[in-house]
C-alpha atoms as a PDB file:
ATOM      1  CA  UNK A   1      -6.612 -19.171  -2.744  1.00  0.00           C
ATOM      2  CA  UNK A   2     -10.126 -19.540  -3.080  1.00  0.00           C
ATOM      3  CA  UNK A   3     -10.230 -18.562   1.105  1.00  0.00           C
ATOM      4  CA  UNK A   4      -8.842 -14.846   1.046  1.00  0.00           C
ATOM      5  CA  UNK A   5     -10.598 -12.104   1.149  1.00  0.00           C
ATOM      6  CA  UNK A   6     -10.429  -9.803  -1.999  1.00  0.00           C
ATOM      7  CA  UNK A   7      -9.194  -6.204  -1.072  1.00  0.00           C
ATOM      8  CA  UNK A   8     -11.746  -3.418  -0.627  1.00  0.00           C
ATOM      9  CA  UNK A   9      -9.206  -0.530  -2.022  1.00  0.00           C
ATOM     10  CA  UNK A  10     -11.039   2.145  -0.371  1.00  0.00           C
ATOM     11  CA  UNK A  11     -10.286   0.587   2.707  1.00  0.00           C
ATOM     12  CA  UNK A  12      -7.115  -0.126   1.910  1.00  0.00           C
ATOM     13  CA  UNK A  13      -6.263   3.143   1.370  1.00  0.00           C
ATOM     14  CA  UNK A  14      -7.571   4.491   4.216  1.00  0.00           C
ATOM     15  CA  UNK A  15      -5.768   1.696   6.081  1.00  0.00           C
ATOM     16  CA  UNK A  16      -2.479   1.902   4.763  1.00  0.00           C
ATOM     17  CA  UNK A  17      -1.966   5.609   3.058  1.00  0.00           C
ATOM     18  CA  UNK A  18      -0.341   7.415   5.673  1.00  0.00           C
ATOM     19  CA  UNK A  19       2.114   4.614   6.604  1.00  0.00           C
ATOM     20  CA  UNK A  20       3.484   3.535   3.267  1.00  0.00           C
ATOM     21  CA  UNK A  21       3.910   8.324   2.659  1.00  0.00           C
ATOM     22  CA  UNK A  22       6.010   8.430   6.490  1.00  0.00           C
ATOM     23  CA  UNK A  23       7.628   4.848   5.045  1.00  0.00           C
ATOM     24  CA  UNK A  24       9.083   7.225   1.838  1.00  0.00           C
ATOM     25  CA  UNK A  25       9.938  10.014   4.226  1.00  0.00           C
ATOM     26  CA  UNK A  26      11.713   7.544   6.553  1.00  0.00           C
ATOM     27  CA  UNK A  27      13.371   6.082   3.508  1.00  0.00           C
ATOM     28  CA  UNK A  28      14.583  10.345   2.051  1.00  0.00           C
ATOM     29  CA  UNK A  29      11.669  11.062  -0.188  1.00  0.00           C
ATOM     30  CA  UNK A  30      11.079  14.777  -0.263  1.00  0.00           C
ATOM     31  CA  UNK A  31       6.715  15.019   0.663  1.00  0.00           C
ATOM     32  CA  UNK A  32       5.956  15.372  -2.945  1.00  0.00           C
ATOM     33  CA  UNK A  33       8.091  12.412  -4.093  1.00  0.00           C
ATOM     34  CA  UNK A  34       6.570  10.358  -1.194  1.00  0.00           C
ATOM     35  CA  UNK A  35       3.184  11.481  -2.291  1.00  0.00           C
ATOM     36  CA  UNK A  36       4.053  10.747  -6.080  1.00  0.00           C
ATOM     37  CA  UNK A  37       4.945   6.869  -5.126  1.00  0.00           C
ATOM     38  CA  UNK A  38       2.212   6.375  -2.682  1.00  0.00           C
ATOM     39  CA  UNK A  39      -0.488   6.925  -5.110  1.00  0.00           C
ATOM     40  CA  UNK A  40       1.613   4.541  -7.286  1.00  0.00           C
ATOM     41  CA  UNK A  41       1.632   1.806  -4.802  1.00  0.00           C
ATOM     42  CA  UNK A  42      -1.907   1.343  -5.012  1.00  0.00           C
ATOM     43  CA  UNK A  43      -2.677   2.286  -8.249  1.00  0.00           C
ATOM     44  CA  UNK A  44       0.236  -1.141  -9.015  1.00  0.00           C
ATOM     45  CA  UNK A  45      -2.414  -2.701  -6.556  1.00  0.00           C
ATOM     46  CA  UNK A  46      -5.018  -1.744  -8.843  1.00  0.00           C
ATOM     47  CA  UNK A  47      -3.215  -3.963 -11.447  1.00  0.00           C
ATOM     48  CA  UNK A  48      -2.301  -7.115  -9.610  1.00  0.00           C
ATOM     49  CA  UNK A  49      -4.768  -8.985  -7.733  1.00  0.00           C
ATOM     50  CA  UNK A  50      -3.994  -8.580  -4.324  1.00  0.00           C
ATOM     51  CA  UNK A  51      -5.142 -10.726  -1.515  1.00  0.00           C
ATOM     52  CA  UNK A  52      -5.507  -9.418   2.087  1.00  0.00           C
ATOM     53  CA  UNK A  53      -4.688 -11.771   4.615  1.00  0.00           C
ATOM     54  CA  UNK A  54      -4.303  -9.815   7.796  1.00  0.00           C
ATOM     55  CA  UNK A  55      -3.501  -5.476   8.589  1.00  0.00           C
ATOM     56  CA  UNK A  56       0.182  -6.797   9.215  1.00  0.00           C
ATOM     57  CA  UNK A  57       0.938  -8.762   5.968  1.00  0.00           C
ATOM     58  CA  UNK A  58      -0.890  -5.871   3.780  1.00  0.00           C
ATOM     59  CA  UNK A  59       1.540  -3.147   5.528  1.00  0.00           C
ATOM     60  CA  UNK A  60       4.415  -5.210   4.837  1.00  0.00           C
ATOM     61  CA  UNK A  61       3.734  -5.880   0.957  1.00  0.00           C
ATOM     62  CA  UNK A  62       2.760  -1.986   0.559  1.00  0.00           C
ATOM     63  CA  UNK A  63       5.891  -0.908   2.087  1.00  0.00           C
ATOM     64  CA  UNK A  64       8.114  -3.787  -0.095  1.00  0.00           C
ATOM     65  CA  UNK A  65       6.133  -2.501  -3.060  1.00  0.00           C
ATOM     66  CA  UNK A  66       7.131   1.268  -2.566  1.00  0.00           C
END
């Protein structure tokens, strides 16, 4: 959609890093899995494009995607 905002991953990070770790450690990850399939979440963002409609729909695909 020509519309939506492309995602500044910097800020995305900084957004969205903590959540999607205590998501893993919610979910059983041990600290160093959790921190092993964060930085995999957005490095997969790094290879899709990834549109960023709102703080609540970016949470929710960064949380599906880990």
């Amino acid at each position: 959609m020509a519309d939506t905002p492309k995602v500044d991953l910097k800020q995305l990070v900084l957004d969205h890093q903590a959540g999607v770790w205590r998501y893993l450690r919610m979910l059983g990850c041990d600290p160093q899995k959790a921190d092993d399939l964060t930085q995999e979440v957005f490095l997969g963002v790094l290879k899709r494009p990834f549109d960023n409609y709102s703080f609540e729909a970016s949470a929710a695909y960064l949380r599906r995607a880990a």
